[in-house]
C-alpha atoms as a PDB file:
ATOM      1  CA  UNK A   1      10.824 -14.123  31.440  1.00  0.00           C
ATOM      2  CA  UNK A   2      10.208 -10.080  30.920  1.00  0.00           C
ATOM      3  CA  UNK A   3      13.267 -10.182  28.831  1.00  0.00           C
ATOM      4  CA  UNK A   4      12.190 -12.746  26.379  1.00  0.00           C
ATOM      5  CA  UNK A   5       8.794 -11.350  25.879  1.00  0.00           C
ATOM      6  CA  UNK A   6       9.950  -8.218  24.899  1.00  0.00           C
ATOM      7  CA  UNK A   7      12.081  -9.528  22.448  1.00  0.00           C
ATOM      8  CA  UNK A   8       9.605 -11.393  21.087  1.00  0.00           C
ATOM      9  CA  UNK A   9       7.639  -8.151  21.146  1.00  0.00           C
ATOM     10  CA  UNK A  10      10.121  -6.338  19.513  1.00  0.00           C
ATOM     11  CA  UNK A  11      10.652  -8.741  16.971  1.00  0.00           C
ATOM     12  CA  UNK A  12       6.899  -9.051  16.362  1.00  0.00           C
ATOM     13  CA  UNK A  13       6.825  -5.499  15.274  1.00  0.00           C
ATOM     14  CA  UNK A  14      10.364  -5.694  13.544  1.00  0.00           C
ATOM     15  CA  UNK A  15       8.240  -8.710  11.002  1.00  0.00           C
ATOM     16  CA  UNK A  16       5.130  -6.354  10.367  1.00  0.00           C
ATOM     17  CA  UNK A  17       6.958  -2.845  10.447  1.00  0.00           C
ATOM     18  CA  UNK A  18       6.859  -3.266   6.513  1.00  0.00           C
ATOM     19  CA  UNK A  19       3.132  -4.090   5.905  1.00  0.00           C
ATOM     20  CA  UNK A  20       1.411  -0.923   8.207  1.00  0.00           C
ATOM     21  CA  UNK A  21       2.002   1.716   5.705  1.00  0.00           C
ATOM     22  CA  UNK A  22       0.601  -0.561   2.794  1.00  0.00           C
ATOM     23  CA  UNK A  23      -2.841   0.025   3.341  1.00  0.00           C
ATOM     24  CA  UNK A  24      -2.560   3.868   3.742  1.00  0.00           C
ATOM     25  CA  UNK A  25      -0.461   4.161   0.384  1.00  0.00           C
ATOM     26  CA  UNK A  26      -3.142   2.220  -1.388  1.00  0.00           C
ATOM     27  CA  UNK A  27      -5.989   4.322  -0.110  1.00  0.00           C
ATOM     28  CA  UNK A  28      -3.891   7.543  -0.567  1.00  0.00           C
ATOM     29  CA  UNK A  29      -3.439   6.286  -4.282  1.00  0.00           C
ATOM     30  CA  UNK A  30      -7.137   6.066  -4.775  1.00  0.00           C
ATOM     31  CA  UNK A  31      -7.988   9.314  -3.748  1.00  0.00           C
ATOM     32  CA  UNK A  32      -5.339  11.640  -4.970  1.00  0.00           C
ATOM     33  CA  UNK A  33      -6.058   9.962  -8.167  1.00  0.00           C
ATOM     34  CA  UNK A  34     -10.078  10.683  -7.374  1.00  0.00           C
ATOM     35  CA  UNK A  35      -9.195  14.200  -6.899  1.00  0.00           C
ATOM     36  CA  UNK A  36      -6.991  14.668 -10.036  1.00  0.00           C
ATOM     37  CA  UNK A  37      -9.978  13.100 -11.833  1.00  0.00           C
ATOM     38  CA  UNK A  38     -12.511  15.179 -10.501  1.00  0.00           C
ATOM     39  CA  UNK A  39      -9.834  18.841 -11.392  1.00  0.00           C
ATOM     40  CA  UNK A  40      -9.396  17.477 -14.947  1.00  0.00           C
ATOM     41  CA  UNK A  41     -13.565  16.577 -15.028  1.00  0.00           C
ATOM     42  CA  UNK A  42     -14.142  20.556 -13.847  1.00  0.00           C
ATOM     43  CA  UNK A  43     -11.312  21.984 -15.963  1.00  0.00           C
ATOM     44  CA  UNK A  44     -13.127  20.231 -19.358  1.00  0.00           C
ATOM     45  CA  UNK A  45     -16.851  20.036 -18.244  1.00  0.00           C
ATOM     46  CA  UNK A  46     -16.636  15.752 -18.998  1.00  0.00           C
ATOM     47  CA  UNK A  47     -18.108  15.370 -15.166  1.00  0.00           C
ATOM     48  CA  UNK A  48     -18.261  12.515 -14.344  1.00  0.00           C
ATOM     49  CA  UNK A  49     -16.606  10.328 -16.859  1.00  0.00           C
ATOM     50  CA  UNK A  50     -12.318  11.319 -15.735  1.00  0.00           C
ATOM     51  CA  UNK A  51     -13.650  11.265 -11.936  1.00  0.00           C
ATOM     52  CA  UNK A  52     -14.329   7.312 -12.771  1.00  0.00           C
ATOM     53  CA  UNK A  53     -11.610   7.000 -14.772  1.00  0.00           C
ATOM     54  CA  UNK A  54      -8.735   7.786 -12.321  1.00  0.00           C
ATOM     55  CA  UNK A  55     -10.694   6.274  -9.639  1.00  0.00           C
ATOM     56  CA  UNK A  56     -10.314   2.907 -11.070  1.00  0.00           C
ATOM     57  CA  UNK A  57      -6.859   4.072 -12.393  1.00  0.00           C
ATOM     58  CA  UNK A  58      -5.836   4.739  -8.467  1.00  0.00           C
ATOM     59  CA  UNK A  59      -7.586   1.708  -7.765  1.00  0.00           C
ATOM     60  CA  UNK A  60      -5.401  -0.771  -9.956  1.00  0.00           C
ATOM     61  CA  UNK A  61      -2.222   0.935  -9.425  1.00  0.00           C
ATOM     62  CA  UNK A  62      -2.542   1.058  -5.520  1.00  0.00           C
ATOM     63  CA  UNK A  63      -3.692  -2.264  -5.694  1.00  0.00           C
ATOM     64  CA  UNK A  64      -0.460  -3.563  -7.970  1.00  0.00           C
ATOM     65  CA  UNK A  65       1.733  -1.766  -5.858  1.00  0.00           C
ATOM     66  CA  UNK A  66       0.535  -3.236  -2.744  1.00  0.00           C
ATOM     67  CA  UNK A  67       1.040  -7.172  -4.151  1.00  0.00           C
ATOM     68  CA  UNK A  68       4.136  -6.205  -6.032  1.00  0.00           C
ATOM     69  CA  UNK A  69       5.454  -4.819  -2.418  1.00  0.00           C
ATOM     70  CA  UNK A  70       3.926  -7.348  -0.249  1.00  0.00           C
ATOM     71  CA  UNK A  71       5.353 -10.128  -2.381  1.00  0.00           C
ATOM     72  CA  UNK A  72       8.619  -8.851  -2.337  1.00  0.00           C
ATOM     73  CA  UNK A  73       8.539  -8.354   1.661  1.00  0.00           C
ATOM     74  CA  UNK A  74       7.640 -11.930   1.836  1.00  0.00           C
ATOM     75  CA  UNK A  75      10.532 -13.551  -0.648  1.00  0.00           C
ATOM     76  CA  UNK A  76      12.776 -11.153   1.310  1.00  0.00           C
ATOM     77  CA  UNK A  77      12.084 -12.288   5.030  1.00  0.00           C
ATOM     78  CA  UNK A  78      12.118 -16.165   3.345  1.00  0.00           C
ATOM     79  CA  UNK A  79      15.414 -15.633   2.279  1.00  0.00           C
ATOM     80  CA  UNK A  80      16.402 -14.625   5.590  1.00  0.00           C
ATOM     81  CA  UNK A  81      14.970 -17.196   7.131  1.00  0.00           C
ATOM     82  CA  UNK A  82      16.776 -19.992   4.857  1.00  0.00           C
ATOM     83  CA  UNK A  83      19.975 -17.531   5.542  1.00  0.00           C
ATOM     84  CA  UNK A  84      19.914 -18.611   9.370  1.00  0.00           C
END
């Protein structure tokens, strides 16, 4: 009984091993790309108009990367499922 829960444990976190990091790398895109906005908005006095800019930049690349990557996790583990 032990035995079989813990695989099932195991495998649990084997299926969403792939998805944890997703949300970090989409808030880590919006930032860094609030800070580079906000160094170019200094560097060239346009405050706050890059700052917004990359924001919403960061915003729609983290976001694209995070379906892009999420929909390719989930045709992966269907193919292995129609594998077995």
């Amino acid at each position: 009984m032990y035995r079989k829960t813990k695989n099932n444990l195991f495998q649990t976190y084997r299926d969403i091993g792939p998805y944890l990091g997703l949300g970090t790398q989409l808030a880590a895109t919006i930032v860094l790309m609030f800070f580079l906005g906000n160094w170019l908005d200094e560097k060239y006095g346009l405050y706050p108009v890059l700052t917004i800019l990359f924001s919403f930049l960061g915003g729609a690349a983290g976001l694209y990367n995070f379906i892009k990557t999420t929909l390719e996790l989930n045709r992966k583990k269907k193919s292995e499922k129609h594998k077995e």
